[in-house]
PDB file of N, CA and C in Angstrom:
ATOM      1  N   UNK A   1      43.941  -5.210 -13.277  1.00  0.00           N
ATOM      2  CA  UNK A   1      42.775  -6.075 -13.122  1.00  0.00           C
ATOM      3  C   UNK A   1      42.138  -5.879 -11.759  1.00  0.00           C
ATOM      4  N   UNK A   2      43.135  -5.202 -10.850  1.00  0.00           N
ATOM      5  CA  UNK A   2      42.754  -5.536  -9.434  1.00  0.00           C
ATOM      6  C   UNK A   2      41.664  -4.255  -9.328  1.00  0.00           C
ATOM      7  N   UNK A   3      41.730  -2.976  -9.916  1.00  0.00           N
ATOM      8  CA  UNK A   3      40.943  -2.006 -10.102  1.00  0.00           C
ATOM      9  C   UNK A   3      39.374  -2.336 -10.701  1.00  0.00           C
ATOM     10  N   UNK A   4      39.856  -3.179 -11.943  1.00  0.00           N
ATOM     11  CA  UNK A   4      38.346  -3.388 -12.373  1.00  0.00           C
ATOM     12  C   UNK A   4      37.019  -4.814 -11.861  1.00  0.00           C
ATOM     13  N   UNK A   5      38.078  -5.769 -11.149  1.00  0.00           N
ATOM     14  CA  UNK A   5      37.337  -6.640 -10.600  1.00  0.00           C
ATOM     15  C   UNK A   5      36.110  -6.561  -9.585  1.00  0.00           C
ATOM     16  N   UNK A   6      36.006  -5.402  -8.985  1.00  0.00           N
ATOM     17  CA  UNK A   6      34.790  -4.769  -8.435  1.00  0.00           C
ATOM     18  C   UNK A   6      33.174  -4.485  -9.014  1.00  0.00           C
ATOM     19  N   UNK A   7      34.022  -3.765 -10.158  1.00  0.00           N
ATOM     20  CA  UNK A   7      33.151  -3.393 -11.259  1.00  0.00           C
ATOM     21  C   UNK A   7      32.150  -4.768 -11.887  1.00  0.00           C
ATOM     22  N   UNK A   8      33.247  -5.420 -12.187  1.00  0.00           N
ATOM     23  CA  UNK A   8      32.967  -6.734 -12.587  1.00  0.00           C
ATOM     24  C   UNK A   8      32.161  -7.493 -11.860  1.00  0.00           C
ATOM     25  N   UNK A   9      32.142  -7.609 -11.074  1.00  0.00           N
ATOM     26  CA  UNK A   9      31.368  -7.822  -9.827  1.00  0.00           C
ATOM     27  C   UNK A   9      29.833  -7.374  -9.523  1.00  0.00           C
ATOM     28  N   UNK A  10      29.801  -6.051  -9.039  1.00  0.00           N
ATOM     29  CA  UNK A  10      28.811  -5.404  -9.366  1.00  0.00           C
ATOM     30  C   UNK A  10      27.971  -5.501 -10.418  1.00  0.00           C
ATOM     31  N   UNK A  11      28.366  -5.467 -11.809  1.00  0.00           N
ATOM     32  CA  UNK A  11      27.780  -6.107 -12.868  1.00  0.00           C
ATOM     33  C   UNK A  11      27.393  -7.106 -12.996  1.00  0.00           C
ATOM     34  N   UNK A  12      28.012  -8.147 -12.943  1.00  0.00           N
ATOM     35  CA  UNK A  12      27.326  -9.585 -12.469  1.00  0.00           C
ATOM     36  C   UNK A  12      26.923  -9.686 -11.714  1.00  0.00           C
ATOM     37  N   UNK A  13      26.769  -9.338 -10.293  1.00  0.00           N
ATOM     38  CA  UNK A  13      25.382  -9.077  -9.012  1.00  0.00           C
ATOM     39  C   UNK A  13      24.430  -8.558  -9.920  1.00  0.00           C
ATOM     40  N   UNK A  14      24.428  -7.404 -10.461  1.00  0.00           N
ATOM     41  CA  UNK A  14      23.158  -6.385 -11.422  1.00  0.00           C
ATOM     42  C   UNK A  14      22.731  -7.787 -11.798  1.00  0.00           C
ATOM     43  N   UNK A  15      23.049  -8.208 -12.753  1.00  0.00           N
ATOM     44  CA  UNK A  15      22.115  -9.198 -13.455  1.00  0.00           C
ATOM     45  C   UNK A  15      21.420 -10.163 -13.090  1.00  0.00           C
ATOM     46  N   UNK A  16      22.194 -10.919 -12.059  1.00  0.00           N
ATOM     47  CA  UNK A  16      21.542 -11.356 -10.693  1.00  0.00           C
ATOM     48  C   UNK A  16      20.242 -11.019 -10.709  1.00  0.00           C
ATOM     49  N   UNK A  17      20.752  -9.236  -9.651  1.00  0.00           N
ATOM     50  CA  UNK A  17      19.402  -9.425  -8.852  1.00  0.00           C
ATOM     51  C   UNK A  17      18.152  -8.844 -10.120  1.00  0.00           C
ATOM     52  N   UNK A  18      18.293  -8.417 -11.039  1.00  0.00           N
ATOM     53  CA  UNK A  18      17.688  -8.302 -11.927  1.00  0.00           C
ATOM     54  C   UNK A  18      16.887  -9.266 -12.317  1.00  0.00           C
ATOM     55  N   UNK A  19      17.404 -10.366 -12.714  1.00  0.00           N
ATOM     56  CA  UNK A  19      16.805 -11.628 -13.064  1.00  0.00           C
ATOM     57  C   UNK A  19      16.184 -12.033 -11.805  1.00  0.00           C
ATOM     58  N   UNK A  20      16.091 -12.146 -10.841  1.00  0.00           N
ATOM     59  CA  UNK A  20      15.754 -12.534  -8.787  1.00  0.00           C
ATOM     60  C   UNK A  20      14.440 -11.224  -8.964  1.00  0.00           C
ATOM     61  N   UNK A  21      14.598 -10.238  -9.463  1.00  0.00           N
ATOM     62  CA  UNK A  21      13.526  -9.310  -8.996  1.00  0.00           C
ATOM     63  C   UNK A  21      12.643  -9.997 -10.043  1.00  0.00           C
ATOM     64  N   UNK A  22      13.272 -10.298 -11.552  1.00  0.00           N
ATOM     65  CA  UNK A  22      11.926 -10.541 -12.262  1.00  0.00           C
ATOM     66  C   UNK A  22      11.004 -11.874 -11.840  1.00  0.00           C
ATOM     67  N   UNK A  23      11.667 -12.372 -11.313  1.00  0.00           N
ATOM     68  CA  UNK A  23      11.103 -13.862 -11.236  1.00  0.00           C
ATOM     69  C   UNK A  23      10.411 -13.636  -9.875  1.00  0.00           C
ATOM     70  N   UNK A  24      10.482 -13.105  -9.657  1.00  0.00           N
ATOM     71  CA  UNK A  24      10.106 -12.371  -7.346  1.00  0.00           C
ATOM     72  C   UNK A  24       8.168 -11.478  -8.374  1.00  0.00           C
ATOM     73  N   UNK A  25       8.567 -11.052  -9.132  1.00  0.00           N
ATOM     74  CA  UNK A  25       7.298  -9.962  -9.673  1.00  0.00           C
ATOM     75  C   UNK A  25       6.906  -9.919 -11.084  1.00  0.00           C
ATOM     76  N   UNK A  26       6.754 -11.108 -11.484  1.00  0.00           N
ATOM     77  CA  UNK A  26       5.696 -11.626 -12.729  1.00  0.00           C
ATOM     78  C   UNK A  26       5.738 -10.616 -13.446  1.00  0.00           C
ATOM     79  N   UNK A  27       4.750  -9.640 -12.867  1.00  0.00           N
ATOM     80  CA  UNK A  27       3.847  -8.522 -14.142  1.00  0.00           C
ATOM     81  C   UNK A  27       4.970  -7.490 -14.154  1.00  0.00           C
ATOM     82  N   UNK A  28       5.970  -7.284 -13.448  1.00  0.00           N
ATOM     83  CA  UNK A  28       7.098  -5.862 -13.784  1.00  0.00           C
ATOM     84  C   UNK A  28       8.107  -7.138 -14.683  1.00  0.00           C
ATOM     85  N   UNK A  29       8.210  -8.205 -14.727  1.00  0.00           N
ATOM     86  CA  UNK A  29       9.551  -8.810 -15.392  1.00  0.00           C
ATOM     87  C   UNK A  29       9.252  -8.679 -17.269  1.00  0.00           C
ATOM     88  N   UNK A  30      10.829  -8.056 -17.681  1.00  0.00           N
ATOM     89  CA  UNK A  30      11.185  -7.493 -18.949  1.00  0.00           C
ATOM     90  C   UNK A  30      11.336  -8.916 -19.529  1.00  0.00           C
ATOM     91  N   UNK A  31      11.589  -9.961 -18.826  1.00  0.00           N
ATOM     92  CA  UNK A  31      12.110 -11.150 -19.753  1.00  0.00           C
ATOM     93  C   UNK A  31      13.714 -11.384 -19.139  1.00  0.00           C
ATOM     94  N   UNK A  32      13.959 -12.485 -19.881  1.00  0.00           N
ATOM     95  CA  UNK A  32      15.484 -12.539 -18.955  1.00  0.00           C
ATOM     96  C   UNK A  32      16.435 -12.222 -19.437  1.00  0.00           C
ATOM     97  N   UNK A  33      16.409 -11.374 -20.811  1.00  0.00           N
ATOM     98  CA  UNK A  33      17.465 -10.789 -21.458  1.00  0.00           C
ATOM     99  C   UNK A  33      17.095  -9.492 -21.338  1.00  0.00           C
ATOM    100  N   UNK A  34      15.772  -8.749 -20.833  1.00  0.00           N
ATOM    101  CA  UNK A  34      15.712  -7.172 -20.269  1.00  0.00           C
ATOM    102  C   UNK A  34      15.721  -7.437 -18.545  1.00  0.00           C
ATOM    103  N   UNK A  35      15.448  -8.069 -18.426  1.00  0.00           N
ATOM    104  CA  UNK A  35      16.119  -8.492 -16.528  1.00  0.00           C
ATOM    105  C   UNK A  35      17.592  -8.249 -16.213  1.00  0.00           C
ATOM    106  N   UNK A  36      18.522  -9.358 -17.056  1.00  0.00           N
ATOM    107  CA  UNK A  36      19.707  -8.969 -17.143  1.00  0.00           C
ATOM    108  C   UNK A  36      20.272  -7.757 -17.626  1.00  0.00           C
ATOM    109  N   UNK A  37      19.782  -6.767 -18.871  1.00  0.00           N
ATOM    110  CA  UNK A  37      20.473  -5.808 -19.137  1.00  0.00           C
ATOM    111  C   UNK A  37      19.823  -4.849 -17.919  1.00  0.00           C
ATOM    112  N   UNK A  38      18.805  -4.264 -17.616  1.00  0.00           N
ATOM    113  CA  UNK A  38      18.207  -3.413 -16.586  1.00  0.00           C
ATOM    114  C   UNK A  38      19.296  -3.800 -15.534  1.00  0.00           C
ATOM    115  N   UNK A  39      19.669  -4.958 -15.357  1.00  0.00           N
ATOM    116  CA  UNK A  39      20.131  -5.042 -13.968  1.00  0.00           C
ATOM    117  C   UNK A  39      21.696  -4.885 -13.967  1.00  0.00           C
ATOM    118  N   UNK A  40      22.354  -5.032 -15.129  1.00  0.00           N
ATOM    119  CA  UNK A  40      23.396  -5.057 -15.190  1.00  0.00           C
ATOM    120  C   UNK A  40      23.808  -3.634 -15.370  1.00  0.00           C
ATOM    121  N   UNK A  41      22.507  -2.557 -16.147  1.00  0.00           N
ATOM    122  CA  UNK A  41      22.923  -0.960 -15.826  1.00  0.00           C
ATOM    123  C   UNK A  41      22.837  -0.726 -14.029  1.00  0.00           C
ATOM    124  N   UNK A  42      21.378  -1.089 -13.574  1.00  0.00           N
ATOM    125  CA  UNK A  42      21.009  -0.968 -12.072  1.00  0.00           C
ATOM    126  C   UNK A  42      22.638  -1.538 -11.419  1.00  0.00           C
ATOM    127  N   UNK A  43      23.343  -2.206 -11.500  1.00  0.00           N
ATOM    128  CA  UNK A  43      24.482  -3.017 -10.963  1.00  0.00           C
ATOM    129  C   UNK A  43      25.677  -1.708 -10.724  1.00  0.00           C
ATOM    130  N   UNK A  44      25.974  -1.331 -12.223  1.00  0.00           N
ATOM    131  CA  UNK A  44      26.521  -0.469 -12.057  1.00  0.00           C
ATOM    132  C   UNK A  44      26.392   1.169 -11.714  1.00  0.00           C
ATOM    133  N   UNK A  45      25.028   1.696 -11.504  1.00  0.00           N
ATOM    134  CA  UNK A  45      24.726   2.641 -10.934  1.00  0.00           C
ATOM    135  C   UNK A  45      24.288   1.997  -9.354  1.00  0.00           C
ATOM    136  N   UNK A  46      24.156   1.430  -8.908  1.00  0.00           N
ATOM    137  CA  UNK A  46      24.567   1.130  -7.452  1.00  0.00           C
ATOM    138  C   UNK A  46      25.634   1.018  -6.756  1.00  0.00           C
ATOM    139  N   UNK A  47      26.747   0.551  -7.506  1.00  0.00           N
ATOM    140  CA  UNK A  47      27.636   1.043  -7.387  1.00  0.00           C
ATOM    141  C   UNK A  47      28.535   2.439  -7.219  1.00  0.00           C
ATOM    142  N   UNK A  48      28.362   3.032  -8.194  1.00  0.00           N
ATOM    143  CA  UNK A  48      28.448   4.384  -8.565  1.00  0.00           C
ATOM    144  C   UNK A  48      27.832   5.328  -7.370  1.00  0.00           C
ATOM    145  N   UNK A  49      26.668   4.925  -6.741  1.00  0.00           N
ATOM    146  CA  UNK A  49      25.959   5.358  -5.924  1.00  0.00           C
ATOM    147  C   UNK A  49      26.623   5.247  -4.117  1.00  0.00           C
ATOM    148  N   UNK A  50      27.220   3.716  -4.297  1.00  0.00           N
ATOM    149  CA  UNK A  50      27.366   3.771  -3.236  1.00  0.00           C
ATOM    150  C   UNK A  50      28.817   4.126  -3.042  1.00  0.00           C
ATOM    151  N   UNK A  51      29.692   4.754  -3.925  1.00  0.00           N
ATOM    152  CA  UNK A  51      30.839   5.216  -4.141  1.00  0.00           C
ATOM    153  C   UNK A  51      31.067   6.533  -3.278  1.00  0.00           C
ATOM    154  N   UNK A  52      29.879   7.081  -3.987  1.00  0.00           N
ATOM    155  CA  UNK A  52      29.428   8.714  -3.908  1.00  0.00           C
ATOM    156  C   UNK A  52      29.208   8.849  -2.392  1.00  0.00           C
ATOM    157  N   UNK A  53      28.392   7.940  -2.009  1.00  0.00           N
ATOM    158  CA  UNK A  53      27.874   8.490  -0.357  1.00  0.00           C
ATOM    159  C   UNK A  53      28.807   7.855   0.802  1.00  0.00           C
ATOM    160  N   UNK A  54      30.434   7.378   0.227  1.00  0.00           N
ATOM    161  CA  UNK A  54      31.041   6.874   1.236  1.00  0.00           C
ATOM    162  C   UNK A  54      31.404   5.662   1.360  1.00  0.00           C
ATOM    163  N   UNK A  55      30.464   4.674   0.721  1.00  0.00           N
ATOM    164  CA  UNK A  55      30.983   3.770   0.702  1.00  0.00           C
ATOM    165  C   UNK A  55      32.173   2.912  -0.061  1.00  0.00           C
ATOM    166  N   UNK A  56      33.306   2.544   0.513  1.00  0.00           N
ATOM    167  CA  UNK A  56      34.091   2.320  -0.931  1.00  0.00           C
ATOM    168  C   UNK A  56      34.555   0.721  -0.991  1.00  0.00           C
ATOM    169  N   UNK A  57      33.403   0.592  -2.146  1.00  0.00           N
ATOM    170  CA  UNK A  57      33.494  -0.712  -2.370  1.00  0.00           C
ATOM    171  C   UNK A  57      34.678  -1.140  -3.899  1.00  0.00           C
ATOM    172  N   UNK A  58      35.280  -0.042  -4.450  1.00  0.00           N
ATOM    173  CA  UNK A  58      36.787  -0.166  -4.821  1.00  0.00           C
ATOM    174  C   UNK A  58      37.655   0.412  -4.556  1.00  0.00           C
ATOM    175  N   UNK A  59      38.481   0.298  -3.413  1.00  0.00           N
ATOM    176  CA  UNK A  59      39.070   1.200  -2.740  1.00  0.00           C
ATOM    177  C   UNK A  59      40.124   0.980  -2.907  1.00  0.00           C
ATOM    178  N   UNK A  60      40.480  -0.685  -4.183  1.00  0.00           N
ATOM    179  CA  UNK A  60      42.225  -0.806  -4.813  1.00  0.00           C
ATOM    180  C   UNK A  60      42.308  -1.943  -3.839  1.00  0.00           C
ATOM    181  N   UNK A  61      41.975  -2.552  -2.927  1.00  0.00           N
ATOM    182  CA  UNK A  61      42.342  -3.324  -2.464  1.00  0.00           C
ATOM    183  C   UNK A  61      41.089  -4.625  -2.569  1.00  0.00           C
ATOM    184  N   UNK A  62      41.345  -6.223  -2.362  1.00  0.00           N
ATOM    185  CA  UNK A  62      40.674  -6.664  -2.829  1.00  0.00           C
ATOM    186  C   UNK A  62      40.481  -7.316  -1.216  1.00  0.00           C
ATOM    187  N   UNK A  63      39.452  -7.729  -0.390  1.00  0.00           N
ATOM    188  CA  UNK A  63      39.020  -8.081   0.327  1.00  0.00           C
ATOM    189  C   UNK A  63      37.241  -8.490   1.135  1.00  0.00           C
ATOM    190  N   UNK A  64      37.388  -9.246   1.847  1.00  0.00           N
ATOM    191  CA  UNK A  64      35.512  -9.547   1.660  1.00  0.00           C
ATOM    192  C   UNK A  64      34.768  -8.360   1.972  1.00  0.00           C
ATOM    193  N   UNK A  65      35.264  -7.271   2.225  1.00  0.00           N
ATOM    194  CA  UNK A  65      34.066  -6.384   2.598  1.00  0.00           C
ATOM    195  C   UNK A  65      33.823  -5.464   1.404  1.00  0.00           C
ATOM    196  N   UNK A  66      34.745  -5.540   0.463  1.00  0.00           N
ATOM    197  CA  UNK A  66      34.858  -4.970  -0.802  1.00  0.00           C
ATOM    198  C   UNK A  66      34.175  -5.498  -1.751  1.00  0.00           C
ATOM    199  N   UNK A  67      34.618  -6.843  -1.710  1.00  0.00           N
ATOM    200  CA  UNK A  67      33.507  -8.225  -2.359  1.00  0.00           C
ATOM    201  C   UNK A  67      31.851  -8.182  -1.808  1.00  0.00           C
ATOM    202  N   UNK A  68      31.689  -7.940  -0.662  1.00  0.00           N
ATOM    203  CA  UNK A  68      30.677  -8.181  -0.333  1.00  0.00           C
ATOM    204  C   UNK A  68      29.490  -6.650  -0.695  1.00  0.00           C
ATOM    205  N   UNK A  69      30.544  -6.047  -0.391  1.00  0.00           N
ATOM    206  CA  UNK A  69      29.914  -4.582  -0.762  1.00  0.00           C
ATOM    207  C   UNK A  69      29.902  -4.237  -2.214  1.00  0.00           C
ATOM    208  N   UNK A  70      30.277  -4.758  -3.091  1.00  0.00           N
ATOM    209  CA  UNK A  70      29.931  -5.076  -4.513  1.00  0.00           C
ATOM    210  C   UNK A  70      29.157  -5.838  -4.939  1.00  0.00           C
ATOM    211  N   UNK A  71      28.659  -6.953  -4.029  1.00  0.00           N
ATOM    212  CA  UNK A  71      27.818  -7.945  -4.909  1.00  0.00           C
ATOM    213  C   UNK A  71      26.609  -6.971  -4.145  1.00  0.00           C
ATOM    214  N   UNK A  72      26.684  -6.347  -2.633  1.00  0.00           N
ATOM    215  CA  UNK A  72      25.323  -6.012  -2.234  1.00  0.00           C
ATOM    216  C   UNK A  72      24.987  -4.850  -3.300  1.00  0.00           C
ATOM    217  N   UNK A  73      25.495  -4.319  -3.545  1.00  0.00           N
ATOM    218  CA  UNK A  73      25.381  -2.815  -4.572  1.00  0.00           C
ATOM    219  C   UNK A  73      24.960  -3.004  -5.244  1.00  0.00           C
ATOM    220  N   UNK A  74      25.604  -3.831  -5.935  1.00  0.00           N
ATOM    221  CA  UNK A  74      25.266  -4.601  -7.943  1.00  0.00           C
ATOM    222  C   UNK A  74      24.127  -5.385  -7.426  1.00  0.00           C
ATOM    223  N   UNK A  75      23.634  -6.362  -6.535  1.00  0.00           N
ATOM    224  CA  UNK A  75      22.256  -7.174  -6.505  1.00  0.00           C
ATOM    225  C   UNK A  75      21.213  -5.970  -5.994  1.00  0.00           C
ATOM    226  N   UNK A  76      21.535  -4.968  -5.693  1.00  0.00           N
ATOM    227  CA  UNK A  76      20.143  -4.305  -5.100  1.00  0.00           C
ATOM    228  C   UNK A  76      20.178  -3.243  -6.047  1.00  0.00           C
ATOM    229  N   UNK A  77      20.701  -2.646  -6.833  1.00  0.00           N
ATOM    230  CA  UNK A  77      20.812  -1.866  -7.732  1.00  0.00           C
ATOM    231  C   UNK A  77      20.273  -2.625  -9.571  1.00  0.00           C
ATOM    232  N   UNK A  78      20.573  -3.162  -9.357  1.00  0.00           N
ATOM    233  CA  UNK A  78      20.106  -4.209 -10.588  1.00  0.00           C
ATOM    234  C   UNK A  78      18.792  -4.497 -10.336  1.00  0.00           C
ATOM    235  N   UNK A  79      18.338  -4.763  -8.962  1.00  0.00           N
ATOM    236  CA  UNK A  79      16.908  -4.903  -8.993  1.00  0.00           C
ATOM    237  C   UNK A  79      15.815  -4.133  -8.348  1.00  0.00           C
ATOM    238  N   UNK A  80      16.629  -2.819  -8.078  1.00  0.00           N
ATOM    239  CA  UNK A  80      15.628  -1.503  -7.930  1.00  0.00           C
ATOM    240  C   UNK A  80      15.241  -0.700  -9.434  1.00  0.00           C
ATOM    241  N   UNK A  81      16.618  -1.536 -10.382  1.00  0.00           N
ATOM    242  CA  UNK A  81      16.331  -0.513 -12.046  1.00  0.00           C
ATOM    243  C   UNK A  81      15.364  -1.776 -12.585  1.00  0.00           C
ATOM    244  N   UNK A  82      15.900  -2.988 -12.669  1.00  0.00           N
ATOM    245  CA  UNK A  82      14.647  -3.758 -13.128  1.00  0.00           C
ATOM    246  C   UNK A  82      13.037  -3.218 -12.941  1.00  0.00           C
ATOM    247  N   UNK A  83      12.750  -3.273 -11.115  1.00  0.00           N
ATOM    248  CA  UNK A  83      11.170  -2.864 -11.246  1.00  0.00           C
ATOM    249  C   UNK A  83      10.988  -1.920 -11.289  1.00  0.00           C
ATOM    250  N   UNK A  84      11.725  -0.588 -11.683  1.00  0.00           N
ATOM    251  CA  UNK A  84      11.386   0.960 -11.622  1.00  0.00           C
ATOM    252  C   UNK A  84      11.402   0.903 -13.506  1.00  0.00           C
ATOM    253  N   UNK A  85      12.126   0.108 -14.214  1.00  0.00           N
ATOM    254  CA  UNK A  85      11.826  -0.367 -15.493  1.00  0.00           C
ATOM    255  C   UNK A  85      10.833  -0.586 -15.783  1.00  0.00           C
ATOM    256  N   UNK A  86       9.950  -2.002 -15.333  1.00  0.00           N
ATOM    257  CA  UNK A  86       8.834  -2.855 -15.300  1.00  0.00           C
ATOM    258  C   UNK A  86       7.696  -1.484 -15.174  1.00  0.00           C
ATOM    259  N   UNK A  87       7.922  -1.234 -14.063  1.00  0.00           N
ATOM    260  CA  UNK A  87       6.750  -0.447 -13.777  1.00  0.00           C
ATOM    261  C   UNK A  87       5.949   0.475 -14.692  1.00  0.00           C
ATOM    262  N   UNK A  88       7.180   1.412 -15.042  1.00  0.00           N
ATOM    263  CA  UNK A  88       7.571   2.254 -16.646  1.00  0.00           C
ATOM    264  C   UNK A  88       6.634   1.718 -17.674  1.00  0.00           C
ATOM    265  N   UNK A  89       7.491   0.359 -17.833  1.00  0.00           N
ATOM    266  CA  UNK A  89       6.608  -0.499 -19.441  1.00  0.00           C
ATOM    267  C   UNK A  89       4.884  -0.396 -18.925  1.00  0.00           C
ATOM    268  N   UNK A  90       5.136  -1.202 -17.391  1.00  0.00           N
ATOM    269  CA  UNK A  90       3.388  -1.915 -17.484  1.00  0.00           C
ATOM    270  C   UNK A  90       2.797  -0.191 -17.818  1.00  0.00           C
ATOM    271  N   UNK A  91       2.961   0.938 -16.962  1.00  0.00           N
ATOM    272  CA  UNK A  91       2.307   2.384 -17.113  1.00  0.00           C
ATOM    273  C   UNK A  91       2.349   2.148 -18.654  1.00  0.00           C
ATOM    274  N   UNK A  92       3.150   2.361 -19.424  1.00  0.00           N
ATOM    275  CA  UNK A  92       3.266   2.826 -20.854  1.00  0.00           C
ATOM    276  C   UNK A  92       2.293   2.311 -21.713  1.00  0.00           C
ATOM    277  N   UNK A  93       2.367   0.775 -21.510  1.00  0.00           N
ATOM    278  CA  UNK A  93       1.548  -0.233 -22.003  1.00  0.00           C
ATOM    279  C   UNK A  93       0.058  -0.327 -21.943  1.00  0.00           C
ATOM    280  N   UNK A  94      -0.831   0.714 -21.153  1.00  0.00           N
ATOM    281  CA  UNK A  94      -1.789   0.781 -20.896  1.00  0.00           C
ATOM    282  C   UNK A  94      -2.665   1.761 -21.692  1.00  0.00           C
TER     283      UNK A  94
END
């Protein structure tokens, strides 16, 4: 459990900031069930991301900088895929 609680984490930040970006930007928000899924992929590719360049926010051990560096990952990653989503639709939609 102690491996995947990060993850878990990150994912629930994603949806977060997903839902925080839609409500922050009206005309890019999917709704709050495409807020949450956008953000909950964005959650976990921020993660993933910040794995890659060094940062190790599951490094097996459970502590606040691990915690903290998971919720920042998963909330800013969740809501860079939300409006790079939004943006997508409003273009498409036109």
């Amino acid at each position: 459990m102690e491996t995947w609680l990060p993850v878990i984490i990150q994912l629930i930040s994603g949806a977060a900031g997903g839902n925080i970006a839609g409500s922050l930007l009206k005309d890019q928000s999917l709704g709050t069930v495409g807020n949450s899924i956008a953000g909950i992929v964005g959650g976990g590719i921020g993660g993933v991301i910040l794995n890659a360049v060094g940062v190790a926010v599951s490094g097996g051990s459970i502590d606040v900088g691990s915690i903290v560096g998971s919720v920042a990952g998963g909330g800013v990653g969740g809501a860079v895929l939300m409006i790079i989503v939004g943006i997508i639709k409003k273009a498409i939609g036109k």
